[in-house]
Protein backbone atom coordinates (compact mmCIF):
# COMPACT_ATOMS: atom_id res chain seq x y z
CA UNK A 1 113.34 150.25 159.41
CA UNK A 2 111.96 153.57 159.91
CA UNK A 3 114.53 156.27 161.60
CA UNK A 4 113.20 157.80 164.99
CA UNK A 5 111.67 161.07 164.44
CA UNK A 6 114.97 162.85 166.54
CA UNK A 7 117.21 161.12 164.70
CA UNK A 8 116.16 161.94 161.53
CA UNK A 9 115.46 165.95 162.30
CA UNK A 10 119.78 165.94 163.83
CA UNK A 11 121.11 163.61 160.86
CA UNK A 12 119.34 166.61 158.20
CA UNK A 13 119.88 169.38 160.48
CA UNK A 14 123.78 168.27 161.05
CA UNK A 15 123.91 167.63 156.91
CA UNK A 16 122.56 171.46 156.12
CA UNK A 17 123.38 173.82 158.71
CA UNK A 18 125.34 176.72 157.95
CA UNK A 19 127.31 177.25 160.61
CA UNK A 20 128.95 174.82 162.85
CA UNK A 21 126.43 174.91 165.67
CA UNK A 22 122.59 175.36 166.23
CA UNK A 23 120.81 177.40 168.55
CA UNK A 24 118.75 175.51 171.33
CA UNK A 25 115.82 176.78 173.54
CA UNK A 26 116.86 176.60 177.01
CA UNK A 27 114.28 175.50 180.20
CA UNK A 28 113.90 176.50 183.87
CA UNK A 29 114.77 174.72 186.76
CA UNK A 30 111.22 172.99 186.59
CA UNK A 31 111.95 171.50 183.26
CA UNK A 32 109.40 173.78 181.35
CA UNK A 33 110.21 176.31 178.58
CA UNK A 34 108.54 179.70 179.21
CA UNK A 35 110.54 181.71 177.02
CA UNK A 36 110.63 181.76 173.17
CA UNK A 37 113.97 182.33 172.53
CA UNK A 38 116.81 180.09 172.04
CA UNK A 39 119.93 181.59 173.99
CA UNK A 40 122.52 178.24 173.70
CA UNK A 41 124.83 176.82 171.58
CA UNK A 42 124.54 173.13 170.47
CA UNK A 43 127.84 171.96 168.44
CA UNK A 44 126.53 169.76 165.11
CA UNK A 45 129.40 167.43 165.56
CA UNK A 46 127.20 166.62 168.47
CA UNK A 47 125.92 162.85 168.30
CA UNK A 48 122.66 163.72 170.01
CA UNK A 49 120.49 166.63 169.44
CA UNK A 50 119.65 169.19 171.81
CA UNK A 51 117.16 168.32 174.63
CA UNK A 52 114.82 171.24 173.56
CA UNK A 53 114.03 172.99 170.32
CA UNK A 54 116.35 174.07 167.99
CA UNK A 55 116.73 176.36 165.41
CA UNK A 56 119.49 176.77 162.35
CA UNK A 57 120.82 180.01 161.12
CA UNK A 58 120.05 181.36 157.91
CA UNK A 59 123.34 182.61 156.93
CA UNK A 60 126.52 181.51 157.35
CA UNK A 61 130.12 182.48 159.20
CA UNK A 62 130.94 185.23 156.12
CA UNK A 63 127.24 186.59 156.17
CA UNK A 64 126.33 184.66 152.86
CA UNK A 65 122.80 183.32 152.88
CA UNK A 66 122.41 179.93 152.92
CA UNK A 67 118.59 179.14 152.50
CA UNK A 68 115.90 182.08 152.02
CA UNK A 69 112.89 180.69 154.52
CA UNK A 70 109.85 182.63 154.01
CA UNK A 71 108.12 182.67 157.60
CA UNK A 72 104.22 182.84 157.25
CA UNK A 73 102.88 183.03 160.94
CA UNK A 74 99.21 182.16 161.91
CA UNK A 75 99.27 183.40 165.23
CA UNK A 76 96.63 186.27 164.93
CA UNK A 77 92.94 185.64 163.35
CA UNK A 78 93.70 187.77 160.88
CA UNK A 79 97.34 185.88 159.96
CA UNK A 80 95.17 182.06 160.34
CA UNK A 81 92.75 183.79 157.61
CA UNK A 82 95.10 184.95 155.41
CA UNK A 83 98.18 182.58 155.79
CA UNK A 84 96.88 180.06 153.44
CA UNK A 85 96.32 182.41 150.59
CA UNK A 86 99.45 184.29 150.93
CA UNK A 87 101.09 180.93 150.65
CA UNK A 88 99.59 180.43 147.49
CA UNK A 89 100.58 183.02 145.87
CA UNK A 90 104.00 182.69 147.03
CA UNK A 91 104.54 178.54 145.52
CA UNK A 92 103.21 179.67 142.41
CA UNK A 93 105.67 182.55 142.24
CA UNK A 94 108.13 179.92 143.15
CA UNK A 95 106.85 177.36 140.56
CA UNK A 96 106.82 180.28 137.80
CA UNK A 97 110.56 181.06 138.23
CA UNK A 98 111.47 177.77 139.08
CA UNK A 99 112.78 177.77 141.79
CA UNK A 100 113.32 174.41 143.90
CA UNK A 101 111.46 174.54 147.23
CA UNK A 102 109.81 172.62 150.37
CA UNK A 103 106.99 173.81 151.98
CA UNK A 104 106.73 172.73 156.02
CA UNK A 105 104.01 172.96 158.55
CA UNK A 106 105.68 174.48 161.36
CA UNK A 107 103.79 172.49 164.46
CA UNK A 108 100.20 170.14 163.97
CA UNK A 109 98.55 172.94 165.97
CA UNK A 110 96.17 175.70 164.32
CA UNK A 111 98.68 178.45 165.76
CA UNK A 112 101.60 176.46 163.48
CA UNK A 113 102.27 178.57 160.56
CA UNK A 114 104.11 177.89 157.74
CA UNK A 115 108.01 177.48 156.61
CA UNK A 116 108.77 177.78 152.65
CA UNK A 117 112.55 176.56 152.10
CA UNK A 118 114.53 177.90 149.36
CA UNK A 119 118.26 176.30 149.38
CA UNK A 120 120.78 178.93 148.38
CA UNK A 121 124.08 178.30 146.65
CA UNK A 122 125.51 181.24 148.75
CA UNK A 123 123.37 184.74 148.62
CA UNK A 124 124.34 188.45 149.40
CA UNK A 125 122.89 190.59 152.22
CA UNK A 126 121.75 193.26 149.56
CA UNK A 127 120.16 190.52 147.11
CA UNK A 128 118.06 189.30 150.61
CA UNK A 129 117.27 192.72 151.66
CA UNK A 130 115.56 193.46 148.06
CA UNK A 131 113.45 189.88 148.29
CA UNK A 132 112.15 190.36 151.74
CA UNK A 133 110.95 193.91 150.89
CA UNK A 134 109.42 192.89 147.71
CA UNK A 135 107.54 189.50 149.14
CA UNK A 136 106.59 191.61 152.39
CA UNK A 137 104.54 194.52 149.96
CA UNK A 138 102.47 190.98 148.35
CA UNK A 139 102.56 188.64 151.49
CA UNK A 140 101.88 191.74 154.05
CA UNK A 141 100.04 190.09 156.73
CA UNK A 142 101.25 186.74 157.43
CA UNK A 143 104.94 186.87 156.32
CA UNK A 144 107.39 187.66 158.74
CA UNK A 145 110.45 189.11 156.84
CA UNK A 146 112.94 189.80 159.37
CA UNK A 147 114.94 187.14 159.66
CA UNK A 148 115.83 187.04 155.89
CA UNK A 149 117.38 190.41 156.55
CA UNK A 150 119.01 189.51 159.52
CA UNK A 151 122.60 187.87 158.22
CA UNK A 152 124.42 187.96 161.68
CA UNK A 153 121.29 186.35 164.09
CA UNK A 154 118.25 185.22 161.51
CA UNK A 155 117.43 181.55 162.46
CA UNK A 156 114.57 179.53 162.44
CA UNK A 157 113.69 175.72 163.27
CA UNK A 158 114.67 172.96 160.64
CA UNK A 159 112.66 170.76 159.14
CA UNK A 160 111.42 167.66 161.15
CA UNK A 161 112.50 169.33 164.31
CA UNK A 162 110.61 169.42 167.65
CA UNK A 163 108.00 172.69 168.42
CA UNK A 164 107.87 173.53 172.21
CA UNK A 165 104.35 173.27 172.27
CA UNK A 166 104.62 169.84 170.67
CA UNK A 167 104.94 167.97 167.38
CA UNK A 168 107.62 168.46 164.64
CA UNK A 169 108.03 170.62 161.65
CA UNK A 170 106.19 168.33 158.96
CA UNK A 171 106.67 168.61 155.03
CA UNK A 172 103.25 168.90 153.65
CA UNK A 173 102.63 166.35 151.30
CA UNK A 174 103.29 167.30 147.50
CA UNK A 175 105.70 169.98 149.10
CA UNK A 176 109.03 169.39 148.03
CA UNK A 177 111.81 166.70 148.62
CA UNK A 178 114.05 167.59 151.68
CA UNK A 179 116.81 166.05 149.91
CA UNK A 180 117.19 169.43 147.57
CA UNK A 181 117.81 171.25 150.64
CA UNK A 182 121.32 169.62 150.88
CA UNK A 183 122.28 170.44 147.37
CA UNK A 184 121.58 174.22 147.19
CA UNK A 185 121.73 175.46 143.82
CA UNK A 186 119.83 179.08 143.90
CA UNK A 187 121.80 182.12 143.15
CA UNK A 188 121.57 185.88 143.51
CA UNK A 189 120.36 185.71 139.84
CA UNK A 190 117.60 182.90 140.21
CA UNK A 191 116.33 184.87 143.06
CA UNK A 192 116.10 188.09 140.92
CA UNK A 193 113.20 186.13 139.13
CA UNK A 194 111.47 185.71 142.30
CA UNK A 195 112.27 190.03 143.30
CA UNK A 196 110.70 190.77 139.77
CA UNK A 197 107.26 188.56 140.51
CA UNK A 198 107.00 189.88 143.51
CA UNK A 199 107.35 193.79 142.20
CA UNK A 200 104.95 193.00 139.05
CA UNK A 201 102.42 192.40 141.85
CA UNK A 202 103.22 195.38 143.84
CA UNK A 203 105.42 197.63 142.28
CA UNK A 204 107.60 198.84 144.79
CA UNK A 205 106.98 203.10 144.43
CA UNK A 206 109.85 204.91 143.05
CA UNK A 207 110.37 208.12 145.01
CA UNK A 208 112.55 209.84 142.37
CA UNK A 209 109.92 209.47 140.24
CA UNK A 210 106.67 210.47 142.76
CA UNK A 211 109.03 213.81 143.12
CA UNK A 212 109.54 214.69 139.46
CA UNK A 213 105.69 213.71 138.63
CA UNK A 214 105.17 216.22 141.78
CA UNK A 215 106.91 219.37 139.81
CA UNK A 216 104.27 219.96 137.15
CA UNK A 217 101.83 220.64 140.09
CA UNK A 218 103.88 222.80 142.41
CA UNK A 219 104.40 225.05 139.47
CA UNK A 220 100.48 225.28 138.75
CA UNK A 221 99.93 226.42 142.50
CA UNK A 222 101.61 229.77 141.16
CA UNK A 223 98.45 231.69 139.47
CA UNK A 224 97.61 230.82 135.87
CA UNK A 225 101.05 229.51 135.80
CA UNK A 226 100.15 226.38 133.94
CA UNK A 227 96.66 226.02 132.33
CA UNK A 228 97.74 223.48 130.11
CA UNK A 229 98.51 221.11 132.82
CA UNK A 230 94.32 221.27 133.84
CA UNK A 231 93.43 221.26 130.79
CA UNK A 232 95.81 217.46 129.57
């Protein structure tokens, strides 16, 4: 027999969370939720999940990243248009460096973007910082990066979990076994693969080297100081 859809979204979110509780929206006196943030503290040990959405840190108690989630939103026109694209690019950079992975529809509706999890086997704050840069500069209008920066508060709804607006956080078919998100096996290393991709598609601009490329010019501004730099 099939598990209930709540069950099954607490039993996985209990079995990979990072840190010992998850972070739950909160409603108003009427029983609605009006506000997109998620102010309380649920407790995993918890036998029941929270009556409202949840989310699950990305990094745990030490600041060590846990699972890199790449956030693609489809909120604007422009984000819906490009979302789907961007995402392709990203798997196959995934698939290229193999890298294990599960790809999630965030809610049924068209605003649901998508949620690309990457389990980590324990990542630093600098090696994060670097990937988030370098996906942003080839994923610019859809990804949101911030929260795989963000080592003390970046969170963001599990897979199978409830959206406020309805629906659950589906796997898309083809998209990964959830199962590899509860044996995390990606390093710092493995995820230097994924840095490099991303900076062979957009090389990230070296300022050091835009300034010393600069000097050549700034001398020739001095009168027939430098013919032979026209004339190369």
């Amino acid at each position: 027999m099939s598990q209930h859809p709540a069950a099954a979204a607490w039993e996985l979110t209990r079995a990979i969370s990072p840190r010992g509780y998850v972070n739950a929206m909160k409603a108003e006196a009427d029983g609605v939720v009006r506000s997109n943030s998620y102010p309380r503290k649920h407790g995993i040990r918890e036998h029941l999940p929270p009556d409202q959405p949840w989310t699950i840190n990305l990094a745990d108690d030490t600041g060590m990243f846990r699972f890199a989630v790449f956030d693609l939103d489809t909120k604007t026109d422009a984000q819906r248009a490009a979302a789907p694209e961007e995402l392709g690019v990203l798997i196959r950079i995934l698939r290229h460096a193999e890298i294990p992975h599960v790809v999630c529809k965030s809610s049924p509706s068209p605003q649901g973007g998508f949620h690309v999890w990457v389990p980590l086997a324990g990542v630093p704050l600098t090696t994060m910082q670097q990937l988030a840069d370098a996906a942003k500069a080839v994923l610019p209008v859809s990804l949101d990066h911030g929260l795989l920066k963000n080592a003390r508060t970046g969170a963001i709804r599990p897979p199978l979990s409830p959206h406020a607006r309805g629906g659950t956080s589906e796997v898309m078919p083809g998209a990964g076994d959830l199962d590899i998100l509860r044996t995390p096996a990606v390093t710092a290393a493995h995820l230097e693969r994924v840095i490099d991709a991303f900076r062979q598609l957009r090389p990230t601009p070296d300022p050091t080297r835009q300034a010393l490329s600069l000097i050549p010019f700034l001398r020739c501004l001095r009168p027939y100081a430098c013919s032979s730099y026209w004339s190369a």
